[in-house]
Protein backbone atom coordinates (compact mmCIF):
# COMPACT_ATOMS: atom_id res chain seq x y z
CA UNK A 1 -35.76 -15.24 3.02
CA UNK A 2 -36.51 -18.32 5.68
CA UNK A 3 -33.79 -18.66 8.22
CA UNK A 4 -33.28 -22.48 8.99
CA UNK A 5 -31.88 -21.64 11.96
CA UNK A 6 -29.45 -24.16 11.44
CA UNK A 7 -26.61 -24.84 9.03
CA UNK A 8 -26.52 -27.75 6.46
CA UNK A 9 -23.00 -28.59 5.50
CA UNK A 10 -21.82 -30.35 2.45
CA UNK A 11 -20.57 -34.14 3.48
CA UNK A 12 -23.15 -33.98 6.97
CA UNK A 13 -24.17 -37.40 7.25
CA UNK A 14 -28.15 -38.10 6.69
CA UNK A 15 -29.90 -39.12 10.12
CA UNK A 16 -31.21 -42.54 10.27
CA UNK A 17 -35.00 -43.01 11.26
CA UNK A 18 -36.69 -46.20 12.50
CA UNK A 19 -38.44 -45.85 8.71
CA UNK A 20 -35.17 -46.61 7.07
CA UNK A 21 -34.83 -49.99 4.84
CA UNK A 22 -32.07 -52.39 6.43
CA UNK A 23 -30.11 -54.49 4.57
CA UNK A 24 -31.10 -57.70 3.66
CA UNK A 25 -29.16 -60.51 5.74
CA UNK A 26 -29.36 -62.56 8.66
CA UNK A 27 -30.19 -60.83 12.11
CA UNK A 28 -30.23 -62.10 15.27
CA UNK A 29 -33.43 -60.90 16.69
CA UNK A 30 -36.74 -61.63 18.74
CA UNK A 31 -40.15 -61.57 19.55
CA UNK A 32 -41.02 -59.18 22.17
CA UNK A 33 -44.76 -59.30 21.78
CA UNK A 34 -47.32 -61.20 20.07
CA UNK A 35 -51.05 -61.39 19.43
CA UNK A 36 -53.83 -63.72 18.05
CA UNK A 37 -56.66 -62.38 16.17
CA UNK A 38 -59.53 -63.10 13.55
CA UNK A 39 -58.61 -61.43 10.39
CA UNK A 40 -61.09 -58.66 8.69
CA UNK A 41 -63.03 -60.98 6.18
CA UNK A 42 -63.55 -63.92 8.97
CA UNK A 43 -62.08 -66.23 7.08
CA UNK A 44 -59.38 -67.22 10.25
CA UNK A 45 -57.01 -65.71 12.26
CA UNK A 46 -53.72 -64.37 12.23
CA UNK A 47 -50.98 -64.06 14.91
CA UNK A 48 -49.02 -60.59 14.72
CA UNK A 49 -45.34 -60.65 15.87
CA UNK A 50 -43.01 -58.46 16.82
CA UNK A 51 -39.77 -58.66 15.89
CA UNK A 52 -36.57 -56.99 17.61
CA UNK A 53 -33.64 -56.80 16.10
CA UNK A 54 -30.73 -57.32 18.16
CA UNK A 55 -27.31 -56.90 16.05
CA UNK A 56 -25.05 -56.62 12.93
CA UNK A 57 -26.00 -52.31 13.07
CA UNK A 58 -29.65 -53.07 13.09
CA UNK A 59 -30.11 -52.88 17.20
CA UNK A 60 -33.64 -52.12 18.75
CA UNK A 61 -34.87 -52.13 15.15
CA UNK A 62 -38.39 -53.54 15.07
CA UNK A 63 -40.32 -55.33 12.06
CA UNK A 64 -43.73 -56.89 12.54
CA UNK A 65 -45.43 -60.01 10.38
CA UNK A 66 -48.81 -60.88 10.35
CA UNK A 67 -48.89 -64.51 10.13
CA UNK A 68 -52.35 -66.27 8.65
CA UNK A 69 -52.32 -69.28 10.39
CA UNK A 70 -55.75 -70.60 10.03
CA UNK A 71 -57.60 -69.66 6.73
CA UNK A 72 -59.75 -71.02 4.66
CA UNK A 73 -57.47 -70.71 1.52
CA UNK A 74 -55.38 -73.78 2.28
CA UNK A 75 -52.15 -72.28 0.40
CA UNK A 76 -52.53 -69.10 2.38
CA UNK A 77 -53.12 -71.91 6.01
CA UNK A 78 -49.84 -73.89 4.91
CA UNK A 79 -47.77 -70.84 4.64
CA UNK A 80 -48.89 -69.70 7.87
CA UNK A 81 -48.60 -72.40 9.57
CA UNK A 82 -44.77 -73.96 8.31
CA UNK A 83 -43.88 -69.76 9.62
CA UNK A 84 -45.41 -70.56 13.15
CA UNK A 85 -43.68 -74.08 12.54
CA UNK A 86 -40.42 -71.99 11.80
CA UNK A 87 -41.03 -70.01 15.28
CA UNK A 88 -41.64 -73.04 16.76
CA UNK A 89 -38.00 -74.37 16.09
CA UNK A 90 -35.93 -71.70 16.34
CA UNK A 91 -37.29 -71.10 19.63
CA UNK A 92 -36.98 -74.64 20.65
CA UNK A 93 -40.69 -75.13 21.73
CA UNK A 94 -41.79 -78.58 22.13
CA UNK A 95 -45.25 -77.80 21.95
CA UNK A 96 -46.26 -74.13 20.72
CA UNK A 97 -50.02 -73.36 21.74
CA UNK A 98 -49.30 -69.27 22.84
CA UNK A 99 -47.04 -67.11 20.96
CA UNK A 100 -45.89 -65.72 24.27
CA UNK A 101 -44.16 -68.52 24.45
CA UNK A 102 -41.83 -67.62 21.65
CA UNK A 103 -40.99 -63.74 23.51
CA UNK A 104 -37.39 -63.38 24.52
CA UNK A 105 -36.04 -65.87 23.11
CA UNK A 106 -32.79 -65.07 20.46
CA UNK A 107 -32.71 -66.38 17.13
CA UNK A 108 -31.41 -66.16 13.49
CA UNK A 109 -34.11 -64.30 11.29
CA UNK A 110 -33.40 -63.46 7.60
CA UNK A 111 -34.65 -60.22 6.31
CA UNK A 112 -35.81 -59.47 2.94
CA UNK A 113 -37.12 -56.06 1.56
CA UNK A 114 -40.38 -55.92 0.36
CA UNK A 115 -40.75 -54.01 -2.97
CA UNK A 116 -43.09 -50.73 -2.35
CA UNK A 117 -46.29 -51.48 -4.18
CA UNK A 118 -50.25 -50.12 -3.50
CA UNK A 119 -49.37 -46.87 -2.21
CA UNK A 120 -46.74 -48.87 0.41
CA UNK A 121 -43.42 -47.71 0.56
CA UNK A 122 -40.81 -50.66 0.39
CA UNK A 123 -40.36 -52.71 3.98
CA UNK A 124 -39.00 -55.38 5.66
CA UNK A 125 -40.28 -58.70 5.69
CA UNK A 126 -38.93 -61.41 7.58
CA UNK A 127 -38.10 -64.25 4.86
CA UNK A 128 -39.93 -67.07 6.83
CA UNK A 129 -39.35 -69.45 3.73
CA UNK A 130 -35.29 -68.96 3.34
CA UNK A 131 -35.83 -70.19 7.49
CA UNK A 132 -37.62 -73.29 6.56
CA UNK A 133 -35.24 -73.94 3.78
CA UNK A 134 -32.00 -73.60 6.19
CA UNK A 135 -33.39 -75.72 8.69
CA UNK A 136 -34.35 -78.37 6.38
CA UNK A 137 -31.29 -78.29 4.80
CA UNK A 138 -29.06 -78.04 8.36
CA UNK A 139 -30.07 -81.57 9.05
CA UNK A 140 -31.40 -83.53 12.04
CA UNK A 141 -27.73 -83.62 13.86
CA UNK A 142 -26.89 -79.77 13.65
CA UNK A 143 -29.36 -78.76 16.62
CA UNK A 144 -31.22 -76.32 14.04
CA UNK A 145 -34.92 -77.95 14.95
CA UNK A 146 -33.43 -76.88 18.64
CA UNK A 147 -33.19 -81.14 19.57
CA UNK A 148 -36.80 -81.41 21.12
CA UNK A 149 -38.27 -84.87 21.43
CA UNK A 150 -42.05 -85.11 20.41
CA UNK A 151 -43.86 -85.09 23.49
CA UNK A 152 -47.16 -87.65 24.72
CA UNK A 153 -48.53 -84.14 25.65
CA UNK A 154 -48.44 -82.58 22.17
CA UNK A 155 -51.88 -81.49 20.65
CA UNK A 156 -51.78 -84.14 18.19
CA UNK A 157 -51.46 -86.63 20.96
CA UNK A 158 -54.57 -84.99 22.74
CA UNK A 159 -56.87 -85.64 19.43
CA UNK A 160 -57.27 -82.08 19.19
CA UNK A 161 -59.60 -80.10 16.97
CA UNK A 162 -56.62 -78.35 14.96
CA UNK A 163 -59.32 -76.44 12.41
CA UNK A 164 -60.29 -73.64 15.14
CA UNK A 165 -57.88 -72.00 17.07
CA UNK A 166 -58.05 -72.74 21.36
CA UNK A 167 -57.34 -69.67 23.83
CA UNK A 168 -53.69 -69.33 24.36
CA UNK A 169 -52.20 -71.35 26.35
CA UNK A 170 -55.05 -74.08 25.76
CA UNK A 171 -53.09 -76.52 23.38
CA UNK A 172 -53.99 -77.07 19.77
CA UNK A 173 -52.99 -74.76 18.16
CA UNK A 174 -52.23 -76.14 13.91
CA UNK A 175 -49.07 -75.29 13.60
CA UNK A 176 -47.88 -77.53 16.53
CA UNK A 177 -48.97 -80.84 14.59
């Protein structure tokens, strides 16, 4: 016989683990750290973010998203780079050439669940295109692009080269065009 030591009651709740699926929904949440590097095959770079969770039972909840910014598939570059676009609203950056840039700074994320597939368990995603569709679809008026005037210092105004990425803070950075 192994005593548990312990004993397990019918109706005790189940603990909940920082593993645990949430719900899908909206969630205010943000970055808390970031990073910029070449993915495995060389073929561009990525930027990993950290997202933090901040409400709606989900608090101190992380999920991170590895977003392929520069690549040399151009469907897998334009999906990066309308995410870091996303980013670049919601936080209200007029010009976005660091991802530290985007820490600490609130925002509406929606969170989908990623089926479990290739040994992965399921996980959460952040739903980057259901952002690009709201903010399309809020308008120019509603404040969703966060009401920043293009700039005369933007990257695109600098002539740029927006095909490799600078050091942060450098300017011209793709997804600020």
């Amino acid at each position: 016989m192994g005593n548990l030591g312990t004993g397990y009651r019918d109706g005790d709740d189940f603990e909940r683990t920082s593993f645990d699926i949430i719900r899908p929904g909206r969630y205010m949440a943000q970055i808390v750290d970031s990073d910029v590097s070449p993915n495995k095959t060389n073929t561009g770079y990525y930027a990993k973010f950290e997202f933090e969770l901040l409400d709606n039972g989900a608090e101190n909840r992380k999920i991170w998203e590895y977003v392929n910014f520069e690549h040399e598939k151009p469907s897998v570059k334009a999906q990066g780079q309308n995410a870091m676009k996303v980013i670049q609203k919601l936080c209200r950056l007029p010009i976005f050439d660091d991802t530290t840039l985007a820490h600490n700074t609130p925002f509406y994320v929606e969170v989908k669940v990623e089926p479990a597939k290739d040994g992965y368990e399921a996980s959460n995603k952040i739903d980057f295109n259901k952002m690009k569709a709201n903010i399309q679809n809020s308008g120019p008026s509603s404040g969703a692009s966060g009401g920043v005037a293009a700039s005369g210092n933007s990257p695109s105004a600098q002539g740029s080269n927006a095909s490799s990425p600078q050091q942060p803070g450098q300017g011209g950075m793709p997804w600020a065009n």
